[in-house]
N, C-alpha and C. Protein backbone atom coordinates (compact mmCIF):
# COMPACT_ATOMS: atom_id res chain seq x y z
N UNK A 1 -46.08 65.13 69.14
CA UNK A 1 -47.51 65.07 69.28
C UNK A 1 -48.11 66.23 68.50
N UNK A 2 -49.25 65.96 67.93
CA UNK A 2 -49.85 67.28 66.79
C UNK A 2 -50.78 67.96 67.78
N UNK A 3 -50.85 69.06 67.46
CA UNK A 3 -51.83 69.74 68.25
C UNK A 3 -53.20 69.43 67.68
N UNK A 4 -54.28 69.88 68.25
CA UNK A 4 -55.64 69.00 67.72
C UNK A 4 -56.33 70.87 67.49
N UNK A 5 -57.23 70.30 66.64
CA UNK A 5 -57.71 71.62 66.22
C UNK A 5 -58.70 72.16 67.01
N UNK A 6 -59.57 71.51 68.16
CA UNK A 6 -60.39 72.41 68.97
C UNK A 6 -59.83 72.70 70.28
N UNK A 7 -59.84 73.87 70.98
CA UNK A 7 -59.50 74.74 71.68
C UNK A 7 -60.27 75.21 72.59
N UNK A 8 -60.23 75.41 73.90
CA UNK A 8 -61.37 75.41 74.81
C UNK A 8 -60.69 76.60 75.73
N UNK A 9 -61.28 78.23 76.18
CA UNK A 9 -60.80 79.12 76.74
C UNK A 9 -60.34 78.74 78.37
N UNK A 10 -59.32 79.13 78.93
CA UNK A 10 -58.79 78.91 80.38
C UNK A 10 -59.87 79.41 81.04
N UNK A 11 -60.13 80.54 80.71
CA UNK A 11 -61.25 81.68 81.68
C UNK A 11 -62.82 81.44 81.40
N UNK A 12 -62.64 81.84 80.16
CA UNK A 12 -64.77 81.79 79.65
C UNK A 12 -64.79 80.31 79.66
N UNK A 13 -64.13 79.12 79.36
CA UNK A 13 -65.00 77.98 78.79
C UNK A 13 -65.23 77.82 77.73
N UNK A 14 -65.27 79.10 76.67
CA UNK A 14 -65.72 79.00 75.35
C UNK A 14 -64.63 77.60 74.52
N UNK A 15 -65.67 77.13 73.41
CA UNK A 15 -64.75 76.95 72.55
C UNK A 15 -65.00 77.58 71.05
N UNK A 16 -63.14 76.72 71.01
CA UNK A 16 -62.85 77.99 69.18
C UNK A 16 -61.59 77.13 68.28
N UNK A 17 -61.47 77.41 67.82
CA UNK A 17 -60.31 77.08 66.98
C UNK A 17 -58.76 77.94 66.88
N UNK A 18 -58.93 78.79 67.48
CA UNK A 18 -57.94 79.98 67.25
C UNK A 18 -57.20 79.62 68.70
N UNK A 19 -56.08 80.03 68.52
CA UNK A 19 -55.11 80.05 69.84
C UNK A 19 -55.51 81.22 70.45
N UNK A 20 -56.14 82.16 70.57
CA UNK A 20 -56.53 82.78 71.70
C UNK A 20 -58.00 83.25 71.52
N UNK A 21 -58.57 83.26 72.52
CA UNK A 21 -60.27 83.22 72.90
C UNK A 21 -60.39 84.74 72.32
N UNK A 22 -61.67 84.55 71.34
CA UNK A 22 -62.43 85.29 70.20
C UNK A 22 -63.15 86.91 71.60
N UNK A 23 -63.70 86.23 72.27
CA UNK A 23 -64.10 87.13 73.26
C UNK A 23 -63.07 88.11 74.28
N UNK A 24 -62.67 87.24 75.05
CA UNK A 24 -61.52 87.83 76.04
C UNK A 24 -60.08 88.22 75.64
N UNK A 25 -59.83 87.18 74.62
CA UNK A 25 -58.32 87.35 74.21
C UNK A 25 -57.20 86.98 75.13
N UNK A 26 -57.64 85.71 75.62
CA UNK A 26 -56.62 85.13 76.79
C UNK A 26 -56.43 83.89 76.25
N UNK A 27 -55.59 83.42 76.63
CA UNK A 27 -54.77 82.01 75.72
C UNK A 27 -55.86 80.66 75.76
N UNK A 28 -56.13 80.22 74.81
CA UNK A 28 -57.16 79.09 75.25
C UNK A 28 -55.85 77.24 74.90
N UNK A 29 -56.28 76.48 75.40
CA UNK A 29 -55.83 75.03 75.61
C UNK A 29 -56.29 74.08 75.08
N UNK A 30 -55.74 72.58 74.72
CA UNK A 30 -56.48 71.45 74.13
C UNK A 30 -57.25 71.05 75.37
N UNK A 31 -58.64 70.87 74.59
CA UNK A 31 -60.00 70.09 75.87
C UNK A 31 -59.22 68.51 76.07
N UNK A 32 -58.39 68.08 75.36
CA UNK A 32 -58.05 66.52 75.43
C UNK A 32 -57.18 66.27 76.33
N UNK A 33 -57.21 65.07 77.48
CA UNK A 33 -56.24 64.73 78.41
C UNK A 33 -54.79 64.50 77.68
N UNK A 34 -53.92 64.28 78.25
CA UNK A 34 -52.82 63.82 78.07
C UNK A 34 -52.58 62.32 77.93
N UNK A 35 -52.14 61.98 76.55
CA UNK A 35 -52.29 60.54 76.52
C UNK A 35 -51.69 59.55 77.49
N UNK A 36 -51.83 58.55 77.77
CA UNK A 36 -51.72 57.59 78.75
C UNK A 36 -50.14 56.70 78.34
N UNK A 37 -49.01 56.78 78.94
CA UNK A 37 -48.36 55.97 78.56
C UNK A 37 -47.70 55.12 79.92
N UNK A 38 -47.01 53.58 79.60
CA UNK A 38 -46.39 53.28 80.73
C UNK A 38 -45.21 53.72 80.89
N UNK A 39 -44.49 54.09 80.46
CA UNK A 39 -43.24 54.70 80.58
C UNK A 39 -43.22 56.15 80.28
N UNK A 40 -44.15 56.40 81.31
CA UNK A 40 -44.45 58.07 81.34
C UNK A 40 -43.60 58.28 82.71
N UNK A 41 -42.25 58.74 82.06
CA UNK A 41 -41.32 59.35 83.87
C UNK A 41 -41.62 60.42 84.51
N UNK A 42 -42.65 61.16 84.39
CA UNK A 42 -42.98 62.19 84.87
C UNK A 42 -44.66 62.21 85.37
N UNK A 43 -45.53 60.98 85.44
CA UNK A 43 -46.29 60.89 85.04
C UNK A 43 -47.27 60.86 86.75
N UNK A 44 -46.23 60.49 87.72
CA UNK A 44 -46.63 60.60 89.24
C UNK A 44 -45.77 61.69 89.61
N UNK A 45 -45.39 62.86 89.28
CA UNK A 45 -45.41 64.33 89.72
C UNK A 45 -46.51 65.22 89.19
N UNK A 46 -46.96 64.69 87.77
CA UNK A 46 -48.13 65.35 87.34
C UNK A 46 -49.61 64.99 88.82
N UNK A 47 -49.53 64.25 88.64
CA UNK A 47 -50.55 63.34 89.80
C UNK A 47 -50.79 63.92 91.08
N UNK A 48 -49.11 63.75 91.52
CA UNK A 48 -49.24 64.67 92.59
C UNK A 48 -49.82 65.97 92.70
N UNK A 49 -49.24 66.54 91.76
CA UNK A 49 -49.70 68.22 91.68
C UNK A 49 -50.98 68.18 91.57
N UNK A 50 -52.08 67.43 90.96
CA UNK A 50 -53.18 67.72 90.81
C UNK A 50 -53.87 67.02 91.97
N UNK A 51 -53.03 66.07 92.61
CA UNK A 51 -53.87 65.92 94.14
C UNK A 51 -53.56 66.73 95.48
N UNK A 52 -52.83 67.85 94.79
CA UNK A 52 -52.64 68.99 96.16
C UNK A 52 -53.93 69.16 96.14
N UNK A 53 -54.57 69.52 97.70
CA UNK A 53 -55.66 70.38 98.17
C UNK A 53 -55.72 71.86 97.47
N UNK A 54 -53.99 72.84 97.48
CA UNK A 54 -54.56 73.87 96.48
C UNK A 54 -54.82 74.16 95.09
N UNK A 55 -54.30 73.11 94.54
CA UNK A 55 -54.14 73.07 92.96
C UNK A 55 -55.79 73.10 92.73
């Protein structure tokens, strides 16, 4: 999978292009979900984790 060129900060929100945020200097992430597949084997542990109450 290619990485995509816009970049969105964990902390500020900002976006940028650079692998780490222009302001804070903390690692920023792709704004894009994770593509959808059916033979995704991992694809209801992701699920789970994000339907914990603490996540």
């Amino acid at each position: 999978m290619t990485d995509s060129l816009l970049r969105v900060c964990r902390t500020c929100g900002r976006y940028t292009l650079s692998p780490n945020c222009p302001v804070d200097h903390s690692e920023t992430r792709t704004p894009h979900p994770v593509r959808f597949s059916p033979q995704d084997r991992w694809g209801k542990y992701r699920r789970a984790l994000q339907a914990e109450p603490g996540s």
